[in-house]
C-alpha atoms as a PDB file:
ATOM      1  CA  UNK A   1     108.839 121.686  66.642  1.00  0.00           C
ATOM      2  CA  UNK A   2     106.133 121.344  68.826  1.00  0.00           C
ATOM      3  CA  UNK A   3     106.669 119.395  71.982  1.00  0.00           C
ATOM      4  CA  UNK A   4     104.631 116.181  72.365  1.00  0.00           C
ATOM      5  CA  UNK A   5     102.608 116.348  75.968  1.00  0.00           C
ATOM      6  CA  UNK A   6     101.021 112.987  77.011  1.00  0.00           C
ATOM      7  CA  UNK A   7      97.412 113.888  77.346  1.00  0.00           C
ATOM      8  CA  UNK A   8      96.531 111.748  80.322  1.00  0.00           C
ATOM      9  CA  UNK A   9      99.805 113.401  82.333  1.00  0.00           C
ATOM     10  CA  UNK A  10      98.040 116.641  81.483  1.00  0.00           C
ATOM     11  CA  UNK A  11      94.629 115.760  82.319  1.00  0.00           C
ATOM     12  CA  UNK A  12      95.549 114.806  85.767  1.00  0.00           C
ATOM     13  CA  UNK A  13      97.551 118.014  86.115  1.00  0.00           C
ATOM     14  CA  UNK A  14      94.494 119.699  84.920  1.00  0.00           C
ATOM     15  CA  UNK A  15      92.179 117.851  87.257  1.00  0.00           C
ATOM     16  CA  UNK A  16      94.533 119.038  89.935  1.00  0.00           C
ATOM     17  CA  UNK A  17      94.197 122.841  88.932  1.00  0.00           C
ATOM     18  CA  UNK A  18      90.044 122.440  88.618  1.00  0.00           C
ATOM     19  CA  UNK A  19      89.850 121.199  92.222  1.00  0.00           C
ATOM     20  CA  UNK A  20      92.119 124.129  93.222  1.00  0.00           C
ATOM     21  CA  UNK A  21      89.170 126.155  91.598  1.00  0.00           C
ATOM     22  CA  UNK A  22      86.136 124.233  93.164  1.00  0.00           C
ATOM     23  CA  UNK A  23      87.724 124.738  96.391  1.00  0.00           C
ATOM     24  CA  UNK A  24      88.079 128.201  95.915  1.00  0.00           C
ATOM     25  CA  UNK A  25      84.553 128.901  94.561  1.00  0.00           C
ATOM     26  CA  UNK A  26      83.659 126.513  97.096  1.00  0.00           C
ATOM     27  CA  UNK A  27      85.336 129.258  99.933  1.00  0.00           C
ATOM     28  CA  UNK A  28      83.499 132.021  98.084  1.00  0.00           C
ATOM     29  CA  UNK A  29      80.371 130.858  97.975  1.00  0.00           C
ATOM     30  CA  UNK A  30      80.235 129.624 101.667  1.00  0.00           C
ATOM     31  CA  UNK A  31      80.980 133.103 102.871  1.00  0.00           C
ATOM     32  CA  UNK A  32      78.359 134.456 100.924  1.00  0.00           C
ATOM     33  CA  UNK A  33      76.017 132.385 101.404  1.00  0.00           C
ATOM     34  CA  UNK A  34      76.074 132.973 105.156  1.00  0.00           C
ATOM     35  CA  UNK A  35      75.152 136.871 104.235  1.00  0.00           C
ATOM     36  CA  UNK A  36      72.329 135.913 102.353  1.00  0.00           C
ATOM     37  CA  UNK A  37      68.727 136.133 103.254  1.00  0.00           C
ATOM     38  CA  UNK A  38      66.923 133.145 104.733  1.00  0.00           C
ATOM     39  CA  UNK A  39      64.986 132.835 101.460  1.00  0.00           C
ATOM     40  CA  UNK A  40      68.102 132.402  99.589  1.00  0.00           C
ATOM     41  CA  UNK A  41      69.911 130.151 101.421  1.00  0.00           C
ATOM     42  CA  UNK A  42      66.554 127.913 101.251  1.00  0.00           C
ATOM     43  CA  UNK A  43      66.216 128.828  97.285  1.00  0.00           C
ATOM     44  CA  UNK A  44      66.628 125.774  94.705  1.00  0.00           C
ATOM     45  CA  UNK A  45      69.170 127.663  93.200  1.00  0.00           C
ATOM     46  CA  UNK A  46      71.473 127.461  96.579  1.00  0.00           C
ATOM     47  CA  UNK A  47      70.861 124.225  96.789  1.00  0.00           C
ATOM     48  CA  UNK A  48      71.972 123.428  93.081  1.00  0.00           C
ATOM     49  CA  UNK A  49      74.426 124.702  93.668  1.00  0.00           C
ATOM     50  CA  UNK A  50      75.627 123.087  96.494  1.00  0.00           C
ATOM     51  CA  UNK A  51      74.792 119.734  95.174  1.00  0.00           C
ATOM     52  CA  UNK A  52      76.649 119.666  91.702  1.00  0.00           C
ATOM     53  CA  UNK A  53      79.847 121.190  93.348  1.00  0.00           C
ATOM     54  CA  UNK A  54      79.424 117.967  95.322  1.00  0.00           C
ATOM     55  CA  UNK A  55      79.393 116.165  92.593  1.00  0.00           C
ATOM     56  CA  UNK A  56      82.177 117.751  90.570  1.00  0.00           C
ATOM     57  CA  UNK A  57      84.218 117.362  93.160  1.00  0.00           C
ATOM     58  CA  UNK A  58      83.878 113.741  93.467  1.00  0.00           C
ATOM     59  CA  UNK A  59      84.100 113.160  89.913  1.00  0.00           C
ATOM     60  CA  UNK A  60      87.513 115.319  90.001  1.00  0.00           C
ATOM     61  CA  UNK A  61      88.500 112.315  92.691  1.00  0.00           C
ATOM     62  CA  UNK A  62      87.386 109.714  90.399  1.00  0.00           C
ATOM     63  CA  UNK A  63      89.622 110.762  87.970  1.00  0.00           C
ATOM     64  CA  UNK A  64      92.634 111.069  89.881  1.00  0.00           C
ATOM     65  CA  UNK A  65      91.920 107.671  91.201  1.00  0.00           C
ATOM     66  CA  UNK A  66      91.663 106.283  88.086  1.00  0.00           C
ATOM     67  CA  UNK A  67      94.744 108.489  86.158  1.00  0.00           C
ATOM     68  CA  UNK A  68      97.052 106.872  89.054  1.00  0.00           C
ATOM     69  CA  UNK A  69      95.304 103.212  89.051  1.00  0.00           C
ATOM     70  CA  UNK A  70      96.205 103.293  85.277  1.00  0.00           C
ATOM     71  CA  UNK A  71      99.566 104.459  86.217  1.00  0.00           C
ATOM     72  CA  UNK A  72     100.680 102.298  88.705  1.00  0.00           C
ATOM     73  CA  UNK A  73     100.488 104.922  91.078  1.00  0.00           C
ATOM     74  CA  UNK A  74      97.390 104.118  93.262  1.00  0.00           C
ATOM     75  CA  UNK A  75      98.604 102.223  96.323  1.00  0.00           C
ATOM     76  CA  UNK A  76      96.241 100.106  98.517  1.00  0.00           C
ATOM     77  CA  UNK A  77      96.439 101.402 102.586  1.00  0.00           C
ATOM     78  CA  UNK A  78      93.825  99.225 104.510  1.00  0.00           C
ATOM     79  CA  UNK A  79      92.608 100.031 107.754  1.00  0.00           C
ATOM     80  CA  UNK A  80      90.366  98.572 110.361  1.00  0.00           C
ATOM     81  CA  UNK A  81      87.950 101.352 110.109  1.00  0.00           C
ATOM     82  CA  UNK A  82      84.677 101.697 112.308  1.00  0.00           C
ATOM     83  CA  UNK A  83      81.482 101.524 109.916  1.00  0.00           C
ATOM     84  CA  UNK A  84      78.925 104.158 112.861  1.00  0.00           C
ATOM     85  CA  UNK A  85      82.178 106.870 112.262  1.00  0.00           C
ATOM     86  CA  UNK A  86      82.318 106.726 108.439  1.00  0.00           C
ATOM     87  CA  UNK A  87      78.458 106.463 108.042  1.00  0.00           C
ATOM     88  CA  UNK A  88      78.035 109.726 109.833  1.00  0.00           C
ATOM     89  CA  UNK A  89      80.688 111.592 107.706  1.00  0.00           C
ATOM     90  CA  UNK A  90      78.807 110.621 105.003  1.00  0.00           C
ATOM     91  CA  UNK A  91      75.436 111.672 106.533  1.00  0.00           C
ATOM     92  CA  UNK A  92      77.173 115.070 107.894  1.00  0.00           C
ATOM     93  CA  UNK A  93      78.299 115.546 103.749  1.00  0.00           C
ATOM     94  CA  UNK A  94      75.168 114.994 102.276  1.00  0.00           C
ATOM     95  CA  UNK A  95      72.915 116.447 105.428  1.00  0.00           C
ATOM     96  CA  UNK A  96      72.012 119.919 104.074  1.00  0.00           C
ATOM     97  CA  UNK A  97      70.569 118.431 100.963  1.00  0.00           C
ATOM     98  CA  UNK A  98      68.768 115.409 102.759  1.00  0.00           C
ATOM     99  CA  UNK A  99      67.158 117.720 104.959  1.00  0.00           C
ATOM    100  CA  UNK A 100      66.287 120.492 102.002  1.00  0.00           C
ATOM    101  CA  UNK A 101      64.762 117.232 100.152  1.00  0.00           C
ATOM    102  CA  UNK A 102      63.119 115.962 103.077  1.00  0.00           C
ATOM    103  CA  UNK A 103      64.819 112.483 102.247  1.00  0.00           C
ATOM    104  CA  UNK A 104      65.329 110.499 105.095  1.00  0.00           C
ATOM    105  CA  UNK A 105      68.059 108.531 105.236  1.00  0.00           C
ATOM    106  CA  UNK A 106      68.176 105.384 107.392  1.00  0.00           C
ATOM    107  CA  UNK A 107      71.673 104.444 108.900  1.00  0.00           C
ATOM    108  CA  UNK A 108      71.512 100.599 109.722  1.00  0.00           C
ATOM    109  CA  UNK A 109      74.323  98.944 111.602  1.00  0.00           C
ATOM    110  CA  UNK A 110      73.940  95.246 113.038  1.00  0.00           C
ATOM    111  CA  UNK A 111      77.030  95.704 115.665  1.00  0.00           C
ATOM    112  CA  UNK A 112      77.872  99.856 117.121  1.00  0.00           C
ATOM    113  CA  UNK A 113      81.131  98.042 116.745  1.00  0.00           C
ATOM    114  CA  UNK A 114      81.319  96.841 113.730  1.00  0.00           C
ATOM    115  CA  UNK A 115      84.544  97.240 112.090  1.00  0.00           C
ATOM    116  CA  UNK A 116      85.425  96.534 107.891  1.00  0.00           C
ATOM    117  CA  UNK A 117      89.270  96.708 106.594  1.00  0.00           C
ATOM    118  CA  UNK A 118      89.336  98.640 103.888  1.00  0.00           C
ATOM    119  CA  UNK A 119      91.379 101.889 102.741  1.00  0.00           C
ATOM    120  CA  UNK A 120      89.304 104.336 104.059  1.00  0.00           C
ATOM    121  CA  UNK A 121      90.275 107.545 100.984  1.00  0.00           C
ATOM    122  CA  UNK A 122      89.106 104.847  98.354  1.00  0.00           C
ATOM    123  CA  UNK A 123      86.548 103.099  99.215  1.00  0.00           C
ATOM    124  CA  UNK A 124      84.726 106.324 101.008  1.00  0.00           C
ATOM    125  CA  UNK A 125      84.862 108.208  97.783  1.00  0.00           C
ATOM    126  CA  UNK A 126      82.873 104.959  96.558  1.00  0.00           C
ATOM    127  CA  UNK A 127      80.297 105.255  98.910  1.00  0.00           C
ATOM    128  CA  UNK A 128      80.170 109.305  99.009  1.00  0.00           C
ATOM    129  CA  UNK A 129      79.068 108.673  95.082  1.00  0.00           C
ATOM    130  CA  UNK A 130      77.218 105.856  95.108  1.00  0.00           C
ATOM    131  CA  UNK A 131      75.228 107.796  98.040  1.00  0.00           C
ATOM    132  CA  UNK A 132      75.340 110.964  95.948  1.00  0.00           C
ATOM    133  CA  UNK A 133      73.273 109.205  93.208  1.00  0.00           C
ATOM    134  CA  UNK A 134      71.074 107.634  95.032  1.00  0.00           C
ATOM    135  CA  UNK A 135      70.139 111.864  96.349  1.00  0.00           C
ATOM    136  CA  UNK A 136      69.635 112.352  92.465  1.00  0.00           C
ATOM    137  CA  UNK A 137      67.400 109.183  92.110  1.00  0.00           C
ATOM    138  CA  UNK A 138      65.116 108.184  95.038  1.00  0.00           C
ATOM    139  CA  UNK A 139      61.815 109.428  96.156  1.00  0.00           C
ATOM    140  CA  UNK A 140      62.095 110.348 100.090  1.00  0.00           C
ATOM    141  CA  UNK A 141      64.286 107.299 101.286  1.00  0.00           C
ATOM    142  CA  UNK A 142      67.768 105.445 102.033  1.00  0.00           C
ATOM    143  CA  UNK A 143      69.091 103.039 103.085  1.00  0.00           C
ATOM    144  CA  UNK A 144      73.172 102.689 104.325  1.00  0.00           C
ATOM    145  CA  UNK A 145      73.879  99.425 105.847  1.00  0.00           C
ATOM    146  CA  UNK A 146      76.309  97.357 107.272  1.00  0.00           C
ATOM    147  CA  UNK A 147      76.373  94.006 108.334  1.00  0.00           C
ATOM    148  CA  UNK A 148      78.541  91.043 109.431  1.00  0.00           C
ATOM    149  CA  UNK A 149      78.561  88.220 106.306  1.00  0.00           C
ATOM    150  CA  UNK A 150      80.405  84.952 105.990  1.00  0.00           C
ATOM    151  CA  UNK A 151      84.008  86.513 107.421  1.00  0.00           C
ATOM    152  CA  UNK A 152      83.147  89.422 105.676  1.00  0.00           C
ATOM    153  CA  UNK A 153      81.491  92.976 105.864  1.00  0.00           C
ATOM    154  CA  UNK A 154      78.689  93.736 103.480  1.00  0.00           C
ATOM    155  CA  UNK A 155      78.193  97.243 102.155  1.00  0.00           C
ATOM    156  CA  UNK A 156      74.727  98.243 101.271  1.00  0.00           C
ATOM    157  CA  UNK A 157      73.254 101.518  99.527  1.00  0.00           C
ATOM    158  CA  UNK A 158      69.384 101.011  98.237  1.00  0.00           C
ATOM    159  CA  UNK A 159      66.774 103.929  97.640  1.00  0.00           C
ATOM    160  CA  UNK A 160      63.460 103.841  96.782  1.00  0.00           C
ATOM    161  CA  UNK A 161      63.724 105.299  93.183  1.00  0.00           C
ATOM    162  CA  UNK A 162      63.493 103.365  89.737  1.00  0.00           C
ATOM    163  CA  UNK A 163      66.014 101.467  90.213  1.00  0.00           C
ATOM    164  CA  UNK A 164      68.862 100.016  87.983  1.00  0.00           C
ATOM    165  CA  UNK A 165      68.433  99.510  84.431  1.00  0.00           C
ATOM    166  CA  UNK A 166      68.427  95.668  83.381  1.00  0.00           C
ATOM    167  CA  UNK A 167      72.043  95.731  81.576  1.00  0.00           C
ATOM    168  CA  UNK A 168      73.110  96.883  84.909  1.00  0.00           C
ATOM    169  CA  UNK A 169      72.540  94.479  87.163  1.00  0.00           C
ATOM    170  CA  UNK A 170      74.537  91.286  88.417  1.00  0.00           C
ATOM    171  CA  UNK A 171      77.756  91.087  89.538  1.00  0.00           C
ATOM    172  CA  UNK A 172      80.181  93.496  88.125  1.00  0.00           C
ATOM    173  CA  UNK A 173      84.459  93.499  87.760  1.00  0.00           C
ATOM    174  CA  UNK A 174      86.869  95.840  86.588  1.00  0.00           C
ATOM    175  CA  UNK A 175      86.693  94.999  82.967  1.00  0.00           C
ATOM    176  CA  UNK A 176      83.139  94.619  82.796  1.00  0.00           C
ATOM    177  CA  UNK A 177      82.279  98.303  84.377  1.00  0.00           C
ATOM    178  CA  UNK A 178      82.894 101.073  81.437  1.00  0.00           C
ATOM    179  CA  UNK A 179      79.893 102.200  79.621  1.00  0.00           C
ATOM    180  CA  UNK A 180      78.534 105.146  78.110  1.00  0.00           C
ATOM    181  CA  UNK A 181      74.999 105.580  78.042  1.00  0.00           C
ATOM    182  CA  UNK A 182      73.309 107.381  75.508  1.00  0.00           C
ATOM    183  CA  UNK A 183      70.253 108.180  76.563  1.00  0.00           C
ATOM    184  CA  UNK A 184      71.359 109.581  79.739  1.00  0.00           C
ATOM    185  CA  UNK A 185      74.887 110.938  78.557  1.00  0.00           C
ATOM    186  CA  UNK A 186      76.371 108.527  81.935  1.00  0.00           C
ATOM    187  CA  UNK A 187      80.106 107.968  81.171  1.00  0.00           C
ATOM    188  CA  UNK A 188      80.022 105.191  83.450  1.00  0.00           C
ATOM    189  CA  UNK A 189      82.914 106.940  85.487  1.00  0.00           C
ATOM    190  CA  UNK A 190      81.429 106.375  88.904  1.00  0.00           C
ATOM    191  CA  UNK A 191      80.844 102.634  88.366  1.00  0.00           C
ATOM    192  CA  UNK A 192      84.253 101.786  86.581  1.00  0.00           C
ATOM    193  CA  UNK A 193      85.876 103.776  89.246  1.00  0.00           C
ATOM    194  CA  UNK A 194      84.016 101.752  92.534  1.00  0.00           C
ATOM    195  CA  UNK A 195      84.050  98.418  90.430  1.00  0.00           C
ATOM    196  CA  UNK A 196      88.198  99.082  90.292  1.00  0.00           C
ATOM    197  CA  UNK A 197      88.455 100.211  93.878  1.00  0.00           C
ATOM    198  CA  UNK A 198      86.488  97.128  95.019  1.00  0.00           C
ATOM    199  CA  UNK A 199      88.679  94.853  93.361  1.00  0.00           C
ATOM    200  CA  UNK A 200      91.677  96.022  94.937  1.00  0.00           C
ATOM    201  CA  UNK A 201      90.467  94.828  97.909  1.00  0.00           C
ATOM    202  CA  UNK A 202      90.530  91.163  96.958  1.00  0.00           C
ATOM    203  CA  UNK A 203      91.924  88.964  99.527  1.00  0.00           C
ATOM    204  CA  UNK A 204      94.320  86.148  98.387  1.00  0.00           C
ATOM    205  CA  UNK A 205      91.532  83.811  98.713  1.00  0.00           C
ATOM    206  CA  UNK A 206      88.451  85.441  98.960  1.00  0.00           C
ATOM    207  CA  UNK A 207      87.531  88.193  95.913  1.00  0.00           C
ATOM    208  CA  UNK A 208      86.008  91.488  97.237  1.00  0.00           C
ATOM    209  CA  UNK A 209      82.458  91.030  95.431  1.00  0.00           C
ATOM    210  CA  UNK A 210      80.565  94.495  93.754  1.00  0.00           C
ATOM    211  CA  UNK A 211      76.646  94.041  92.899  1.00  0.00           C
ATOM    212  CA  UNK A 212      74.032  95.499  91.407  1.00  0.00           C
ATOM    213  CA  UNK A 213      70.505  94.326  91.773  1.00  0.00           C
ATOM    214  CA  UNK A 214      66.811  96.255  92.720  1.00  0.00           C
ATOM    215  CA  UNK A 215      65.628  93.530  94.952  1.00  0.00           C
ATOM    216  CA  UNK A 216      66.852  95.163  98.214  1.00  0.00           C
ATOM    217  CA  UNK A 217      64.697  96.614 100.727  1.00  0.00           C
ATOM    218  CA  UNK A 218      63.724  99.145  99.309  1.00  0.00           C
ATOM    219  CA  UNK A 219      61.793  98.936  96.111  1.00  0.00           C
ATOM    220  CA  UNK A 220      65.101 100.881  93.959  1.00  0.00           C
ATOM    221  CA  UNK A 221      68.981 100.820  92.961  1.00  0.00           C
ATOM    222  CA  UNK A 222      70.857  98.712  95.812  1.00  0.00           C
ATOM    223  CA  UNK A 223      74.322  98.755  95.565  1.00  0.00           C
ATOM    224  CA  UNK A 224      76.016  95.837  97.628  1.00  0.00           C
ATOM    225  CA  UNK A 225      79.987  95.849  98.556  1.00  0.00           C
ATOM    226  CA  UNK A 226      81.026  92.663 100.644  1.00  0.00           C
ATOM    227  CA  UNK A 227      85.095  92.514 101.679  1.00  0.00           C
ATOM    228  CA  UNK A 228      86.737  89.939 103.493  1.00  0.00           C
ATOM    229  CA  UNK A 229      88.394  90.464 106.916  1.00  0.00           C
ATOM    230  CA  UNK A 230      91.950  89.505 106.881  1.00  0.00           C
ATOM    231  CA  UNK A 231      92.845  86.035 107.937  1.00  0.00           C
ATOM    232  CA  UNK A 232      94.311  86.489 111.436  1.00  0.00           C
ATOM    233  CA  UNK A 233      96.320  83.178 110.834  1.00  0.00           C
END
């Protein structure tokens, strides 16, 4: 009699052995292309490539995030983390293709100090995506801010592409945020996975708050993330 394997147990063990591979490709690739011509490493092709393995890899995390949310398994660890520090790890992830695109991407901070509480794993692999489609989607600009709001931090991402489609926008939860498109073949993945991580973040009396609009400014897509600093008393 065949054994019966819980599918989901198996996808995530799966998952696991497919970023084992990316990395190593990943390895491979970087070593190669360091022997390659100037014209290659330039090449569309090279930068494809660089780009979707990106991508891959952070829907890989997605899914892990969301196998162990489903599970029980994903645990909240909030930090006081300093907004100037995790912008530029996202800028130094994405930099290769912003400067092969010629996108310029504007880092906006109202305080060099400016500090949110969040856990840092989760809620950068939000931003790492939600920046990651807005490289797929705007013309030659965006925009990563950060600013001080009600006893809060708000979280903005907006490019200057076509923006969000109208069933999109508004404020969006957990249970609202799983949709396949069909024109486009989107799962939905990356915005049922940030809407989930977002709402972990509630605080008892102030709900972390995930939005969608296109009236930021720029003319596109602006995502906007606000989370509450914990009361001190």
């Amino acid at each position: 009699m065949v054994k019966h394997i819980d599918f989901s147990t198996l996808m995530a063990s799966t998952v696991h052995d497919m970023k084992n591979v990316i990395a190593a490709v990943s390895h491979a690739y970087e070593s190669l292309f360091a022997e390659m011509p100037e014209e290659l490493q330039n090449s569309p092709q090279a930068r494809l490539i660089e780009q979707e393995a990106l991508r891959l890899d952070a829907m890989l995390m997605q899914l892990l995030g969301l196998y162990k949310l489903e599970h029980g398994q994903l645990s909240l660890q909030p930090v006081y983390c300093r907004l100037d520090e995790l912008f530029e790890d996202l800028h130094n992830r994405h930099r290769e293709l912003l400067e092969y695109r010629n996108i310029d991407l504007q880092i906006a901070i109202d305080d060099p100090d400016l500090e949110a509480y969040f856990d840092v794993s989760l809620m950068g692999t939000v931003l790492d995506n939600a920046l990651g489609n807005a490289l797929n989607y705007c013309k030659k600009t965006i925009r990563l801010q950060a600013q001080r709001e009600e006893n809060g931090i708000l979280l903005t991402i907006n490019d200057d592409g076509s923006g969000y489609p109208d069933n999109l926008l508004g404020a969006v939860r957990d249970s609202q945020s799983s949709s396949i498109d069909r024109n486009s073949g989107s799962t939905g993945l990356g915005l049922y996975f940030a809407a989930n991580i977002v709402a972990m973040h509630d605080q008892e009396d102030r709900p972390a708050r995930f939005e969608l609009s296109n009236d930021g400014e720029l003319p596109g897509a602006c995502m906007k993330i606000w989370l509450g600093l914990p009361s001190l008393f």
